[in-house]
Protein backbone atom coordinates (compact mmCIF):
# COMPACT_ATOMS: atom_id res chain seq x y z
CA UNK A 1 0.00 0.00 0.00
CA UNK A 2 0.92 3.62 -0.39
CA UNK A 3 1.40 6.92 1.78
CA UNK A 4 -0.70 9.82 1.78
CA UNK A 5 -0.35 12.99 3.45
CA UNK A 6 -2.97 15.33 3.76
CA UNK A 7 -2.39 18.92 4.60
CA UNK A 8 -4.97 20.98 6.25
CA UNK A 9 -5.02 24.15 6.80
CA UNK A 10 -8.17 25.82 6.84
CA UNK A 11 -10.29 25.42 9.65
CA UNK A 12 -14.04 25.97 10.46
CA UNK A 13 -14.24 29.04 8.08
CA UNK A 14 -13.93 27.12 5.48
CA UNK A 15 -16.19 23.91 6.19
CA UNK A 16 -16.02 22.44 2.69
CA UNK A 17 -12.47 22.49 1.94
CA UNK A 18 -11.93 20.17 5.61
CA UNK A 19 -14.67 18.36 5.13
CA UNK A 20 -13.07 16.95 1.91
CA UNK A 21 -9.81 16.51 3.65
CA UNK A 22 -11.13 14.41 5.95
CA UNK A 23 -13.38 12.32 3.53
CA UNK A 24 -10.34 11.38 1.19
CA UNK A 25 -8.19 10.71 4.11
CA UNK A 26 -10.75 8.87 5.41
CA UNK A 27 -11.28 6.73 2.19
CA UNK A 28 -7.63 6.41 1.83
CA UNK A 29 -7.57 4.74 5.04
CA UNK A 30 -10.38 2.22 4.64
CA UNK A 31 -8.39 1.36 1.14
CA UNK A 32 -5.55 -0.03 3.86
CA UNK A 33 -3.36 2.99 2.53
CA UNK A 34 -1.10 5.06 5.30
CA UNK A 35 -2.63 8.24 6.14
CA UNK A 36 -1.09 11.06 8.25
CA UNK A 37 -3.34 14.44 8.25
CA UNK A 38 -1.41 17.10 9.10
CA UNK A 39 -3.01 20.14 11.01
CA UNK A 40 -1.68 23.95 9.88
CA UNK A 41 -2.74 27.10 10.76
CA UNK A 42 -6.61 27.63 12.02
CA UNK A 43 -6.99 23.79 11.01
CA UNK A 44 -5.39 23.11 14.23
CA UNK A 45 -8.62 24.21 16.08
CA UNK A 46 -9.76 20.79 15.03
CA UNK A 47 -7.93 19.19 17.61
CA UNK A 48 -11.21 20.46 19.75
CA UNK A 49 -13.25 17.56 19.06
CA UNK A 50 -16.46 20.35 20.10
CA UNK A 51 -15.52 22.54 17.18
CA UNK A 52 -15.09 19.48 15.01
CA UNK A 53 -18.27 18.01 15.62
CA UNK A 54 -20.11 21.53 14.29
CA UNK A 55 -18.29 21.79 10.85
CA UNK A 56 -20.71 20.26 8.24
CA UNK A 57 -20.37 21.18 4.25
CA UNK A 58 -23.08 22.00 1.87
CA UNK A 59 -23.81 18.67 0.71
CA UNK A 60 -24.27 17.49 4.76
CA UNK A 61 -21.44 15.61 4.71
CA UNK A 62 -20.27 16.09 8.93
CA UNK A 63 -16.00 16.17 9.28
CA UNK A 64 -16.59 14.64 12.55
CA UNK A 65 -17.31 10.92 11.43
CA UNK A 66 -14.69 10.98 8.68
CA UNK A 67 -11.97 12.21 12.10
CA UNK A 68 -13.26 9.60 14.11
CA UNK A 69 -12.07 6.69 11.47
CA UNK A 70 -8.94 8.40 10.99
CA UNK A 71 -8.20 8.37 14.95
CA UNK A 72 -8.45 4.44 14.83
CA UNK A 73 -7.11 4.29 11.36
CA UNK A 74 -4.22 6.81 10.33
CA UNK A 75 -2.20 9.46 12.07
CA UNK A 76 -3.66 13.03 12.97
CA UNK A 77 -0.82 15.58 13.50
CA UNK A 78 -0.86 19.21 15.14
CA UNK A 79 1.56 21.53 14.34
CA UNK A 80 3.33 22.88 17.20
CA UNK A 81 3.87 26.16 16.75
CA UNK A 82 0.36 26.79 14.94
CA UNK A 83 -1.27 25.29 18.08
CA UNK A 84 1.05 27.35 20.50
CA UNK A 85 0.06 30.41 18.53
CA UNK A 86 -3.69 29.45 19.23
CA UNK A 87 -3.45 28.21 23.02
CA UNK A 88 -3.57 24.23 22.59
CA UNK A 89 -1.28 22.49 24.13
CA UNK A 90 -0.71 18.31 23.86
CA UNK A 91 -2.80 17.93 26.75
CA UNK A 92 -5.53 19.29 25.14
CA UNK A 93 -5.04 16.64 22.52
CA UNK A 94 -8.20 13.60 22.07
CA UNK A 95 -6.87 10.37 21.50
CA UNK A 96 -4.72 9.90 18.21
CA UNK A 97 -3.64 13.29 17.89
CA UNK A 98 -0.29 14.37 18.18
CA UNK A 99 1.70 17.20 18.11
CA UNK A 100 4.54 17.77 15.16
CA UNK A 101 6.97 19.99 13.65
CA UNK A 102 7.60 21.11 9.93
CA UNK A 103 10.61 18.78 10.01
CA UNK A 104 8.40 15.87 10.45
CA UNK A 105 6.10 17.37 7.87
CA UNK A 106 8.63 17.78 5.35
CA UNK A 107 9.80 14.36 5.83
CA UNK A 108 6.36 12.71 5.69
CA UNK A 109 6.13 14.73 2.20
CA UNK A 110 9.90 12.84 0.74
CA UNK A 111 8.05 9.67 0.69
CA UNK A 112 4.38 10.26 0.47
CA UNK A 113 1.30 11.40 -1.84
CA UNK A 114 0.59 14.79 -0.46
CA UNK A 115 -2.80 16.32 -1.13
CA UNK A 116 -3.24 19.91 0.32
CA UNK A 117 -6.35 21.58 1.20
């Protein structure tokens, strides 16, 4: 199977563009594929599982299902000084979030498929 990244990093002002993040990464994962999202800028308010579970696109598709799979299924990664920047720290983390650098994201791109939203 393959890598994919998947860079995020609008957030809940943009509903549509993370929704579809989520839903590829999601399908991705079900396809037995290695998925890391990777959380930039305002996307990194996702982390708050209360925010997440608000953002719904025009077609009703809900990010908060498609996160859920990709906590059991693939890697969800905060960066550090984004979340910093916007008062989350790892302890405010759910379960199968962690938080990164842009080393790490860099070096998930060299061998990866990188889709960026």
């Amino acid at each position: 199977m393959r890598k994919f990244l998947f860079v995020l990093s609008r957030g809940p002002e943009d509903p549509t563009r993370a929704v579809r993040c989520f839903q590829f990464a999601k399908i991705a994962a079900e396809k037995g594929h290695e998925v890391t999202v990777f959380l930039v800028d305002d996307a990194v308010y996702f982390a708050n599982l209360g925010m997440a579970e608000r953002v719904k696109c025009p077609t009703g598709d809900e990010l908060l299902p498609y996160l859920k799979v990709l906590q059991e299924k693939g890697k969800i990664l905060v960066c550090k000084p984004c979340a910093a920047t916007r008062m989350i720290g790892e302890d405010d983390l759910p379960g199968g979030f962690a938080i990164s650098t842009g080393v790490t994201l860099i070096d998930l791109a060299e061998d990866a498929k990188v889709f960026s939203f």
